[in-house]
N, C-alpha and C. Protein backbone atom coordinates (compact mmCIF):
# COMPACT_ATOMS: atom_id res chain seq x y z
N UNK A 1 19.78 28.63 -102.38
CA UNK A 1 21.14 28.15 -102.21
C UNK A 1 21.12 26.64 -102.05
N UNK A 2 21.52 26.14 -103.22
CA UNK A 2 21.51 24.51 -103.22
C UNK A 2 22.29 24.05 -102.03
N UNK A 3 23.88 24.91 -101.91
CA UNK A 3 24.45 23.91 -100.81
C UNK A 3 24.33 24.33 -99.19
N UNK A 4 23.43 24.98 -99.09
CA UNK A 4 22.91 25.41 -97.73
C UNK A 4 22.42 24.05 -97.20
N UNK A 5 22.37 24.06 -95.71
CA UNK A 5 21.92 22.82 -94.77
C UNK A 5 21.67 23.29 -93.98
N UNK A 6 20.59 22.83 -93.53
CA UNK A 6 19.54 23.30 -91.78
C UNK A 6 20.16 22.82 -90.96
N UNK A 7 20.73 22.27 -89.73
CA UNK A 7 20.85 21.59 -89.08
C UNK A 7 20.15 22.01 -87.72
N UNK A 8 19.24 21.05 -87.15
CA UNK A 8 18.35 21.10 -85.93
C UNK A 8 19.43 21.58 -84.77
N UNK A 9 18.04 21.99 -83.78
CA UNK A 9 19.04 22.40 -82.18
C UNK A 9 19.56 20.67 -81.92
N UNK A 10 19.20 19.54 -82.18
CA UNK A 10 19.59 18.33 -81.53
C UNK A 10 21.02 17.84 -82.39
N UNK A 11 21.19 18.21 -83.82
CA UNK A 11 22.06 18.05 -84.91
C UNK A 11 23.11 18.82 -84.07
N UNK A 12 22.86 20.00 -83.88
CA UNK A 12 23.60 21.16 -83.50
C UNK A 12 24.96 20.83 -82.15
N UNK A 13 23.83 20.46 -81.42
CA UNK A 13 24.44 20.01 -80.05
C UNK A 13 25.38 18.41 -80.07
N UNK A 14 25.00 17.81 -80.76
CA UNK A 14 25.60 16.26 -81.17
C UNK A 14 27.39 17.42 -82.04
N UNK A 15 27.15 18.03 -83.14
CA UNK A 15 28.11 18.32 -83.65
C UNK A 15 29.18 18.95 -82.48
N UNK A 16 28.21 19.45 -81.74
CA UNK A 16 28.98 20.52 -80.79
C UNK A 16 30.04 19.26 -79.93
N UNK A 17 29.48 18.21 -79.30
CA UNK A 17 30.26 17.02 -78.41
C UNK A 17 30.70 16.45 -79.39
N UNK A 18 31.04 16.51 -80.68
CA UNK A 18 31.78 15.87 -81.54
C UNK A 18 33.06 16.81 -82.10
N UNK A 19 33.11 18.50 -81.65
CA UNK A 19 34.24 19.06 -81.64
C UNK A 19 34.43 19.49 -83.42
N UNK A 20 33.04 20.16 -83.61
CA UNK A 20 32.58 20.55 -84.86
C UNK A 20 33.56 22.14 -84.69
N UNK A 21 33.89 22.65 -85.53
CA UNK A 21 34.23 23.88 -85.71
C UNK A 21 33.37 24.99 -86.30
N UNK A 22 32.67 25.90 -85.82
CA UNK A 22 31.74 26.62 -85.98
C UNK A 22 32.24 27.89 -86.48
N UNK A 23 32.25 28.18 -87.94
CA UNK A 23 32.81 29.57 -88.53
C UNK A 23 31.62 30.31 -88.77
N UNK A 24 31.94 31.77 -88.29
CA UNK A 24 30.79 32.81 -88.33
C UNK A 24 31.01 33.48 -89.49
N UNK A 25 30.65 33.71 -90.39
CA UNK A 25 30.97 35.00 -91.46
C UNK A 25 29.91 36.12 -91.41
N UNK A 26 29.52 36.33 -90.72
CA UNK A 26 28.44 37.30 -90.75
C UNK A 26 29.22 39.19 -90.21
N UNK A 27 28.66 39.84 -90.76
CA UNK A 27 29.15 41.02 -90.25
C UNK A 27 29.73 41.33 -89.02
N UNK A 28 30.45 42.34 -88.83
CA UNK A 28 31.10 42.73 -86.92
C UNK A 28 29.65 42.98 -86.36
N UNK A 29 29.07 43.99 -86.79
CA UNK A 29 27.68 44.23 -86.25
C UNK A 29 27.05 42.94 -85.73
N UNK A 30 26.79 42.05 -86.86
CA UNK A 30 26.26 41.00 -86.25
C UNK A 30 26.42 40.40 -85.44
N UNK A 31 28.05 39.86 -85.36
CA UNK A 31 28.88 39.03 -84.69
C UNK A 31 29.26 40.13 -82.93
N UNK A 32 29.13 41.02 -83.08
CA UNK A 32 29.17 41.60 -81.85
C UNK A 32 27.53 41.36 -81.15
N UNK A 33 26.45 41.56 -81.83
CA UNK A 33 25.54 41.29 -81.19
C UNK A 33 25.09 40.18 -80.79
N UNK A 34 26.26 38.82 -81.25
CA UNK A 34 25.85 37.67 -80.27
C UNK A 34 26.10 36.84 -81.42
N UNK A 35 26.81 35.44 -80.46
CA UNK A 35 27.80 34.50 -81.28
C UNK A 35 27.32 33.30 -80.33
N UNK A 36 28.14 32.00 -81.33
CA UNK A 36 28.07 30.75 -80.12
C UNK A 36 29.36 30.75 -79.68
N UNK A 37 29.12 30.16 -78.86
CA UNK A 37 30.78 30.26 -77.44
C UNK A 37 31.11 29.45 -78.65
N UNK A 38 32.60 30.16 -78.95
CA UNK A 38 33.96 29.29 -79.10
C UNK A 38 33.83 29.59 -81.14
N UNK A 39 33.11 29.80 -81.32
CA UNK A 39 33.10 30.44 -82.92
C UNK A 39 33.71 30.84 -83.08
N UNK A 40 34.40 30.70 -83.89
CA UNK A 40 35.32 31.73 -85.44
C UNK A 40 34.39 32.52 -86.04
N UNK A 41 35.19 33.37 -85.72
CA UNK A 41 34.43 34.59 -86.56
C UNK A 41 35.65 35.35 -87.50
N UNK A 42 34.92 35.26 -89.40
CA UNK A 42 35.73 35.65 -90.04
C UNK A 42 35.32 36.38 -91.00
N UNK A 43 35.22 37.66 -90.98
CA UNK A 43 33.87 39.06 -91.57
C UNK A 43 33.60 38.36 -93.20
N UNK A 44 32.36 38.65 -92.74
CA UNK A 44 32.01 38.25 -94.95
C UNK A 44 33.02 38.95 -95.72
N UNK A 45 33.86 40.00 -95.19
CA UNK A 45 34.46 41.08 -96.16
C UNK A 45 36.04 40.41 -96.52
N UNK A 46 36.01 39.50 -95.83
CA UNK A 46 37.44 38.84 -96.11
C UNK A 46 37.08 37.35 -96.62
C-alpha cells in the first residue's frame, strides 16, 4: 500500500497535543477489543 504511513509512538503523541483526529475503521470485533481514547470509530463495512 503506497499511501500507507508508519507513524512512531513519539509522531503519535506530538499529533495527539496537536488535536489530530484519529479514525478507526477496523471491525466491531476489533474496535471493541480496544481503541485509543477519543477515536472514531467507523466499521470498514460502511
Amino acid at each position: 500500500m503506497p499511501n500507507v504511513v508508519n507513524v512512531s509512538p513519539t509522531e503519535t503523541h506530538q499529533m495527539i497535543r496537536a488535536r489530530a483526529m484519529f479514525l478507526d475503521v477496523r471491525d466491531q470485533n476489533e474496535w471493541d477489543a480496544g481503541h485509543a481514547t477519543d477515536a472514531v470509530f467507523i466499521p470498514l463495512e460502511e
